[in-house]
Protein backbone atom coordinates (compact mmCIF):
# COMPACT_ATOMS: atom_id res chain seq x y z
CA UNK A 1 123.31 70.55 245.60
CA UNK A 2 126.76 70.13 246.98
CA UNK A 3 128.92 67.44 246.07
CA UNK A 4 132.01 66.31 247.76
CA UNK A 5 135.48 66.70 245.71
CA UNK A 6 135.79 62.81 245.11
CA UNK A 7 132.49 62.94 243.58
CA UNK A 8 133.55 66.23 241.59
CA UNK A 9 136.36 64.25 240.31
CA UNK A 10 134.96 61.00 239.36
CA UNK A 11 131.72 62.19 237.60
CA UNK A 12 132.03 66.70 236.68
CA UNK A 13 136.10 66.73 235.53
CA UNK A 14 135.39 64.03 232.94
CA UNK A 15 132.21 65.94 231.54
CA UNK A 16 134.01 69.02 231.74
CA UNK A 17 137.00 68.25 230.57
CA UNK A 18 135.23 66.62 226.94
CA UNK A 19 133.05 69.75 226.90
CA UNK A 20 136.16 71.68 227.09
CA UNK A 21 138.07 69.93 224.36
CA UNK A 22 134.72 70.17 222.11
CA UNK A 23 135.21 73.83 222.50
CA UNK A 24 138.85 74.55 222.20
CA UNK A 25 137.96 72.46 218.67
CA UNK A 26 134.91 74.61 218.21
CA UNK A 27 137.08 77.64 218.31
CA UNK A 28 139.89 76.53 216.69
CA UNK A 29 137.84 75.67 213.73
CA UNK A 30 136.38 78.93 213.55
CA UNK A 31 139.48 80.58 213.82
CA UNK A 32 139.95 79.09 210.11
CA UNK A 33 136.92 79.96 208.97
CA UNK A 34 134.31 77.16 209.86
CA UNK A 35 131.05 78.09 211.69
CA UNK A 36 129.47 75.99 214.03
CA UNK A 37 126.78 74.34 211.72
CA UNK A 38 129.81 73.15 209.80
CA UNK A 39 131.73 72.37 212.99
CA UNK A 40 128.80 70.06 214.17
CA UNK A 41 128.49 68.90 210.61
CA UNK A 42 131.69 67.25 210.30
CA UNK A 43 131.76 66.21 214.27
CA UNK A 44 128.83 63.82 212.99
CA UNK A 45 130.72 62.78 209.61
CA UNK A 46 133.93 62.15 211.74
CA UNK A 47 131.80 60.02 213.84
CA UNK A 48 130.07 58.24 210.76
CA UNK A 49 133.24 57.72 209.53
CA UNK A 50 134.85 56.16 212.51
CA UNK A 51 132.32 53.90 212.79
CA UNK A 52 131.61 52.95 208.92
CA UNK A 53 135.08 52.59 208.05
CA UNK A 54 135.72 49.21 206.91
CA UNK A 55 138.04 49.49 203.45
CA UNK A 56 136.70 48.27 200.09
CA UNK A 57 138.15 45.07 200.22
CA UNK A 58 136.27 44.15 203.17
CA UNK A 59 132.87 45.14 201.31
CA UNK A 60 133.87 42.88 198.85
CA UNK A 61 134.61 40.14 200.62
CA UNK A 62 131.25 40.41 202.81
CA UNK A 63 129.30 40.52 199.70
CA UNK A 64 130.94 37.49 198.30
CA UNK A 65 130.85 35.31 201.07
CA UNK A 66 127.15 36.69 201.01
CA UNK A 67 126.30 35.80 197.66
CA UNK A 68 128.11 32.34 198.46
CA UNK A 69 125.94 31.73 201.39
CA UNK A 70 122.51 33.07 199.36
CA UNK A 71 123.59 29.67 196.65
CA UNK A 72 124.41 27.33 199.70
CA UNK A 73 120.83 28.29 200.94
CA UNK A 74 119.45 28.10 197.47
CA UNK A 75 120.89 24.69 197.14
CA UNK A 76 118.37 23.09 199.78
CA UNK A 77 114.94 22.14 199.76
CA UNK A 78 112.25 24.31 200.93
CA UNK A 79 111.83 22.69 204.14
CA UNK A 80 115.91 21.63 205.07
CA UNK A 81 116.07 26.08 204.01
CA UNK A 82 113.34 26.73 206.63
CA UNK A 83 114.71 24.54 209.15
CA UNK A 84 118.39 26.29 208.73
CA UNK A 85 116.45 29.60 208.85
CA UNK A 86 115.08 28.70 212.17
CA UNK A 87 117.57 26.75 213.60
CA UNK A 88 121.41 28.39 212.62
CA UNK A 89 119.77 32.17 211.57
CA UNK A 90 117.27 32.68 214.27
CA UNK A 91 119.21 30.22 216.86
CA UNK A 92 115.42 28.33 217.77
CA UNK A 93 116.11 25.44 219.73
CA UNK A 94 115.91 22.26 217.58
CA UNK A 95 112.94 21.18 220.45
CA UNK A 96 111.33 24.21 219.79
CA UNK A 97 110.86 23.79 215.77
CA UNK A 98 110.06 20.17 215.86
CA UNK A 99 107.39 21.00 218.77
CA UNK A 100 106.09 24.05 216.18
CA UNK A 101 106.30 21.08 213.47
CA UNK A 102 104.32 18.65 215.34
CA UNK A 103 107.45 16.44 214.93
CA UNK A 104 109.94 14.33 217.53
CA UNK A 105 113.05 16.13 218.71
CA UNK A 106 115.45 13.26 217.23
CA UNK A 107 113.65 13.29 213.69
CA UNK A 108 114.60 17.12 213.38
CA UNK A 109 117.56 16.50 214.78
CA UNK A 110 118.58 14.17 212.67
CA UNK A 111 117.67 16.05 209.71
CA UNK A 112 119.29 19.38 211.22
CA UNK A 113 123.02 16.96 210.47
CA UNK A 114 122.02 16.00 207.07
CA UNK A 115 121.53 19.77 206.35
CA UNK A 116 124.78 21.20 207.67
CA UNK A 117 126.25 17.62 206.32
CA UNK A 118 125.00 19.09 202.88
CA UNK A 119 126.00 22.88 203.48
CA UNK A 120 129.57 21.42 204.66
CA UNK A 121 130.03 19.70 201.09
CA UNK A 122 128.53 22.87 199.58
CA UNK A 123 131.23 25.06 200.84
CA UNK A 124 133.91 22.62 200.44
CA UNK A 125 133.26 21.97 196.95
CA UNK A 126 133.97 25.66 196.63
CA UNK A 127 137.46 25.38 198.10
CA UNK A 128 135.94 27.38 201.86
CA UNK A 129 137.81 25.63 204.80
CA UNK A 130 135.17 24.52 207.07
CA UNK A 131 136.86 23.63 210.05
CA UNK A 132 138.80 26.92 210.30
């Protein structure tokens, strides 16, 4: 297969030139006594790591606002929960759930403000800004 040079250089060099640093990395690793198991090994980790690497704060303050959003949701009635579910979680169109309801658009609708109207006050009352 032949390939002309501005196809060499647009798709090969790139390839090649990551397979080359992965080596030069390879090597210099085992130059300090890593093997290659251990070399892939922490390629992966450094990977996992890059990607995973919120700080602990941030944890915390996802599992908070979690557990704050589990009460809000714990705070409605079976059916206003079920609608929110449907409606903010799973982003179903408010047409959709009333159809699946056997009920009108407007009476869904209607009761899709009363619920955010309630998990507004719910959050406030905790001191969360809502309009941020």
């Amino acid at each position: 297969m032949s390939v002309t040079e501005e196809e060499y250089l647009k798709y090969y060099r790139p390839w090649w030139q990551m397979k080359k640093k992965e080596q030069r990395n390879r090597e210099a690793m085992e130059l300090n006594g890593y093997t290659e198991e251990s070399y892939e090994e922490w390629k992966e980790n450094d990977m996992r790591t890059e990607l995973f690497a919120e700080s602990m704060e941030e944890l915390a303050e996802k599992r908070m606002l979690l557990d704050v959003l589990r009460d809000a949701m714990d705070s409605l009635l079976p059916e206003e929960r079920e609608l929110a579910m449907k409606v903010f979680g799973e982003e179903m169109q408010v047409s959709e759930f009333a159809k699946s309801k056997n009920e009108s658009r407007t009476t869904v609708s209607s009761r899709k403000q009363r619920v955010l109207e309630k998990l507004r006050l719910f959050f406030e009352d905790r001191g969360f800004d809502v309009y941020k």
